[in-house]
Protein backbone atom coordinates (compact mmCIF):
# COMPACT_ATOMS: atom_id res chain seq x y z
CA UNK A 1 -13.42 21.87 19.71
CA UNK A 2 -14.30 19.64 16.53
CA UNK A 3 -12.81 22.27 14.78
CA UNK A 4 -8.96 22.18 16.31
CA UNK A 5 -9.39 18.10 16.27
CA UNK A 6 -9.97 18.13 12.96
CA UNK A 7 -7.57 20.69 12.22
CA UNK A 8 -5.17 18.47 14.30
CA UNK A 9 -6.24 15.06 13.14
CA UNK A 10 -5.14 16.04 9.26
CA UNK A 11 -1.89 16.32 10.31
CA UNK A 12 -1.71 12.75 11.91
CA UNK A 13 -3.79 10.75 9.11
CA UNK A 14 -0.72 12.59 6.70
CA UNK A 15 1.85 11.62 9.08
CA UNK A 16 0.34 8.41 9.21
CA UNK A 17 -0.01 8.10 5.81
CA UNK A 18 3.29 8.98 4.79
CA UNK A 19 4.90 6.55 7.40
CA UNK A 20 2.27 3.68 6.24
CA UNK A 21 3.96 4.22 2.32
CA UNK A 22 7.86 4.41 3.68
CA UNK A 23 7.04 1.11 5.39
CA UNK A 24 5.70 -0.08 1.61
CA UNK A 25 8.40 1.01 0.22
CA UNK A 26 11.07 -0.88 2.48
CA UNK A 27 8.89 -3.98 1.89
CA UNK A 28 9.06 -3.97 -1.48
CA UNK A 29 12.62 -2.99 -1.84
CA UNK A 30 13.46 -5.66 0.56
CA UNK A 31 11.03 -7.96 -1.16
CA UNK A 32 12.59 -7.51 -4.76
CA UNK A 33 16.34 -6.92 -3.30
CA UNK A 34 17.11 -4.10 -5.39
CA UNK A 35 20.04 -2.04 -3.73
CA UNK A 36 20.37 1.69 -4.89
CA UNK A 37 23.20 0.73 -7.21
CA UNK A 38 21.15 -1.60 -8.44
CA UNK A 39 17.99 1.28 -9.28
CA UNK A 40 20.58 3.65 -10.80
CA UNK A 41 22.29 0.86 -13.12
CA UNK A 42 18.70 -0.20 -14.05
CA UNK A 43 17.76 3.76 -14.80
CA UNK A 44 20.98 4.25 -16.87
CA UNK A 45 20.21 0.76 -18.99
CA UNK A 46 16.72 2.27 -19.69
CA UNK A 47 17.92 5.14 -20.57
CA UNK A 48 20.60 4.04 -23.43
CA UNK A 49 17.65 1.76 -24.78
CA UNK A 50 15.16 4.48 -25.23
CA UNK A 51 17.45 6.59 -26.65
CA UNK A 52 17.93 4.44 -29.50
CA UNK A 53 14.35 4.94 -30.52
CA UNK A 54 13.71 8.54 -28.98
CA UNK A 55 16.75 11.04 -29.13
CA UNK A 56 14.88 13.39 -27.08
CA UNK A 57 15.14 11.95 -23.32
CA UNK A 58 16.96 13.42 -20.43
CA UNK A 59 18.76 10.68 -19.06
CA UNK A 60 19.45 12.82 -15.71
CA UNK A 61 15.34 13.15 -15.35
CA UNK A 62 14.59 9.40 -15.73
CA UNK A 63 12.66 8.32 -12.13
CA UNK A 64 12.25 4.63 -11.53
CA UNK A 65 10.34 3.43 -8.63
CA UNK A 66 8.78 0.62 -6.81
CA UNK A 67 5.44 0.72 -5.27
CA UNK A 68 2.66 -1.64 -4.03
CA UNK A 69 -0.51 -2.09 -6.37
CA UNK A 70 -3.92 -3.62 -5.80
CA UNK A 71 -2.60 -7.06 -6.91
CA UNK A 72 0.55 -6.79 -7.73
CA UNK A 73 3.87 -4.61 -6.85
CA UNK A 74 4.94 -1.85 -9.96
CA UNK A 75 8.15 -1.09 -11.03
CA UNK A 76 7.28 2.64 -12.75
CA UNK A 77 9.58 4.66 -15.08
CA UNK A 78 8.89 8.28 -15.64
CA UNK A 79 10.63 9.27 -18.62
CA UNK A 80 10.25 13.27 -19.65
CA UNK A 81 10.91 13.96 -23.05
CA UNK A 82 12.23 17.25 -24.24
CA UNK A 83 10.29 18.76 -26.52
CA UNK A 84 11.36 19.74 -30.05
CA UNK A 85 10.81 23.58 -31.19
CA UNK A 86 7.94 23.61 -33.27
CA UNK A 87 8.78 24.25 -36.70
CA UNK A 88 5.18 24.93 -38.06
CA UNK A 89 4.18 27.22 -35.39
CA UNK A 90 0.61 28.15 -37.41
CA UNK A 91 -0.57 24.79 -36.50
């Protein structure tokens, strides 16, 4: 029996999990009043600034979230870079 409950129970912690971080995420999007307009304006500014300085980003790959820290909310932007061919492939 220990086995199916905690075969079973998994599944509920996740689900529980995963509802516990969608509730985060409300809070803080309610907290900072950021509407999705707002998110995708704020990804496309990023994006023309960093591509002053690094010609190599992928504007359409930019994620930029909100999520609850230890002691403080974090705005995060994940910003993949394409990668140059390599010229000196010896190295």
């Amino acid at each position: 029996m220990s086995f199916l409950n905690g075969l079973f129970g998994r599944k509920r912690d996740s689900s529980a999990e995963l509802a516990k971080q969608r509730l985060l995420t409300v809070l803080i999007d309610d907290r900072y009043k950021l509407t999705p307009e707002m998110m995708a304006q704020m990804k496309a500014d990023l994006a023309e600034v960093l591509k002053r300085y690094l010609p190599a980003i992928d504007a359409e790959q930019i994620e930029v979230t909100l999520s609850r820290g230890e002691a403080h909310d974090l705005l995060k932007a994940d910003v993949p870079l394409r990668r140059a061919p390599d010229s000196h492939p010896n190295r």
